[in-house]
Protein backbone atom coordinates (compact mmCIF):
# COMPACT_ATOMS: atom_id res chain seq x y z
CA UNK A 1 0.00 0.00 0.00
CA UNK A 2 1.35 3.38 -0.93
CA UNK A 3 1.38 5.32 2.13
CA UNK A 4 2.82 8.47 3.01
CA UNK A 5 2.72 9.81 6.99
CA UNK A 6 4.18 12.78 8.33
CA UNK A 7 5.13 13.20 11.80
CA UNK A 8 7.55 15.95 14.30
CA UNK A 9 4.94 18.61 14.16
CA UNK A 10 4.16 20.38 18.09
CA UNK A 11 4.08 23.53 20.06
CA UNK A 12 6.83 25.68 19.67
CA UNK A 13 7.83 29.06 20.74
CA UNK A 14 8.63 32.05 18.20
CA UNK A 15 12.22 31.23 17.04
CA UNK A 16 12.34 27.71 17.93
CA UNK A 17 12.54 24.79 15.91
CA UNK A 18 10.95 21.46 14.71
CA UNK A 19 12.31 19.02 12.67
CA UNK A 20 9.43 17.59 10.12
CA UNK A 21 9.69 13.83 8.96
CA UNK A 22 7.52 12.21 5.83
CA UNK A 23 8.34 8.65 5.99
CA UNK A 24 7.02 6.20 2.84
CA UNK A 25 6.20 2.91 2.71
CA UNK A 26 5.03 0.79 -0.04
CA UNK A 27 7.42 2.51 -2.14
CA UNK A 28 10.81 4.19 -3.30
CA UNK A 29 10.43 7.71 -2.14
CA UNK A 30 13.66 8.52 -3.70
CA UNK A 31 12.03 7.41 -7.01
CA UNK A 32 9.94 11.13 -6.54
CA UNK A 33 10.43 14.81 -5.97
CA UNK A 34 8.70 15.66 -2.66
CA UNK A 35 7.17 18.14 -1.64
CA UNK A 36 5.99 20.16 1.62
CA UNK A 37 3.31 22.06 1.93
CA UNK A 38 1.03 23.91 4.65
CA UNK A 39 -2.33 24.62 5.34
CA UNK A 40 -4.43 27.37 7.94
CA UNK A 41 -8.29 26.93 7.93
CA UNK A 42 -10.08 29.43 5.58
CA UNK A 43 -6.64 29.22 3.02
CA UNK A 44 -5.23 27.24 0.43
CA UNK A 45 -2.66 24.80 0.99
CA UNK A 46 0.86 26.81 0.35
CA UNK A 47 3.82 25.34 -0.84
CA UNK A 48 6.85 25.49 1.35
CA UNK A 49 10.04 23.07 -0.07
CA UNK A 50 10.85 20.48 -3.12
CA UNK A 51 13.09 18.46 -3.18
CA UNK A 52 14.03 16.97 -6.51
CA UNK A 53 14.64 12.99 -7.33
CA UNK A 54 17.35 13.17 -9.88
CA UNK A 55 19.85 15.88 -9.52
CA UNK A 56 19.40 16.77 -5.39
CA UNK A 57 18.11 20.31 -6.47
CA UNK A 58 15.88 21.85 -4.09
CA UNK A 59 13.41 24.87 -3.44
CA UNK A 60 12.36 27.34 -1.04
CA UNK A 61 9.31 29.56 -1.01
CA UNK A 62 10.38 33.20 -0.22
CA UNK A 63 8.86 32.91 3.19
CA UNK A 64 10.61 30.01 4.55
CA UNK A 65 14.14 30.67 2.59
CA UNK A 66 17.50 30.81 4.70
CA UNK A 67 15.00 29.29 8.13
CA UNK A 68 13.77 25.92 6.24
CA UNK A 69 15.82 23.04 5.32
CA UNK A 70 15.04 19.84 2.98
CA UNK A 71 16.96 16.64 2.95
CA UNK A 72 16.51 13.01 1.93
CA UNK A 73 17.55 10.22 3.71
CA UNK A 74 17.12 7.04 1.36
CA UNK A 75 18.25 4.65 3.43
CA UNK A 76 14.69 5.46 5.54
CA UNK A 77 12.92 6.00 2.90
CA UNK A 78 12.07 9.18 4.43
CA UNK A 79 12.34 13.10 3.63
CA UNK A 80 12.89 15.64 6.47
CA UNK A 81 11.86 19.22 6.86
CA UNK A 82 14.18 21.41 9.62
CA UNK A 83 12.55 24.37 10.50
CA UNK A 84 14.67 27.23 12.19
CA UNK A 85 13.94 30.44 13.59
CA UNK A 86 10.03 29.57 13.24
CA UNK A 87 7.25 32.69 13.39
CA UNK A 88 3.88 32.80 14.36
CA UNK A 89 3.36 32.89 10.43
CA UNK A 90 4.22 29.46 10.08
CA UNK A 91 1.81 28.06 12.10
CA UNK A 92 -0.38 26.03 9.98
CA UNK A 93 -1.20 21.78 9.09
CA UNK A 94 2.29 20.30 7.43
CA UNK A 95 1.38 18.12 4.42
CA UNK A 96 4.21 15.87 2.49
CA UNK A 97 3.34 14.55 -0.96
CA UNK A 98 5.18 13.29 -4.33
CA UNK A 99 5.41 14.67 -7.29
CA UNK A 100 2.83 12.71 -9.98
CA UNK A 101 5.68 11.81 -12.04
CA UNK A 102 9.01 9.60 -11.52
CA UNK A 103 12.08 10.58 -12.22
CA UNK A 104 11.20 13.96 -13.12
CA UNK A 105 14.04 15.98 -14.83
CA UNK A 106 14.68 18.89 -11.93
CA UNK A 107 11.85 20.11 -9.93
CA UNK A 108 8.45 20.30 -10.48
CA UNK A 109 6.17 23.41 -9.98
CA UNK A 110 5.08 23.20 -6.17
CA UNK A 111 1.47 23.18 -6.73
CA UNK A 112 -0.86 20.48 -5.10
CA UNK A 113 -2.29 19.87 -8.54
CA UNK A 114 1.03 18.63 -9.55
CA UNK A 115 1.21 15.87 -6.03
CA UNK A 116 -0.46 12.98 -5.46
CA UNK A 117 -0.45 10.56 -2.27
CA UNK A 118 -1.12 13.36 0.53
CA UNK A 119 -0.02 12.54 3.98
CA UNK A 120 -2.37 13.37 6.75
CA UNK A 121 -0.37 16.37 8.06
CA UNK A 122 1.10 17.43 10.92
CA UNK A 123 0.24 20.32 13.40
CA UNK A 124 2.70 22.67 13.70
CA UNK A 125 1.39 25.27 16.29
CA UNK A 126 3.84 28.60 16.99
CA UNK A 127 2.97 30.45 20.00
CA UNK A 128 4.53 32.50 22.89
C-alpha cells in the first residue's frame, strides 16, 4: 500500500525549531520529488520546499528561505523538513506529498495539482 505519513509537528515558541519527517512505505520515495506544503483553515494549501529525485536540487518559497531546510535520507525511505527560527506565520497543518511523475528531470512546480499521495499532516502550532 502506498502510504505516506508525516510526523515531528508540536508547540513551539517564536524562534524555535521542529524538525518535520515524511516517511514512505510501499514505495521508493527517492524514485519522486517531494514536496511540503502547509495549510491554515479558511486558506489554500501553500507550498513550502521540493526536493528533486534526480539531480538533489531543491526549493524554497520566499517565506521560509534561509530558516527551512530539505533533505533526503534514502536509506529510511524518508524526507525531512528542519525548520529554524520559526514565526507565528508558520503556524499552519504540514502536508508531504510526491510529485505525480518519476524521475522527473529537476523540480516540479510546487502546486498540489502537480502531487499525489497526501499525507495526513502534521500540526505545527507557533505560539509565545
Amino acid at each position: 500500500q502506498v502510504q505516506l505519513e508525516e510526523s515531528g509537528g508540536g508547540l513551539v515558541k517564536p524562534g524555535g525549531s521542529l524538525r518535520l519527517s515524511c516517511a514512505a512505505s510501499g514505495f521508493r520515495l527517492d524514485y519522486y520529488a517531494v514536496g511540503w506544503f502547509r495549510q491554515t483553515p479558511g486558506k489554500e494549501r501553500e507550498g513550502v520546499s521540493c526536493i528533486s529525485s534526480t539531480d538533489g536540487s531543491t526549493y524554497y518559497a520566499h517565506s521560509v528561505k534561509g530558516r527551512f531546510t530539505i533533505s533526503r535520507d534514502s536509506a529510511k525511505n524518508t524526507v525531512y523538513l528542519q525548520m529554524n527560527g520559526l514565526k507565528l506565520e508558520d503556524a499552519a497543518v504540514y502536508y508531504c506529498a510526491i510529485d505525480g511523475l518519476a524521475f522527473r528531470p529537476g523540480l516540479p512546480t510546487l502546486t498540489p495539482d502537480l502531487f499525489v499521495h497526501w499525507g495526513q499532516g502534521t500540526q505545527v502550532t507557533v505560539s509565545s
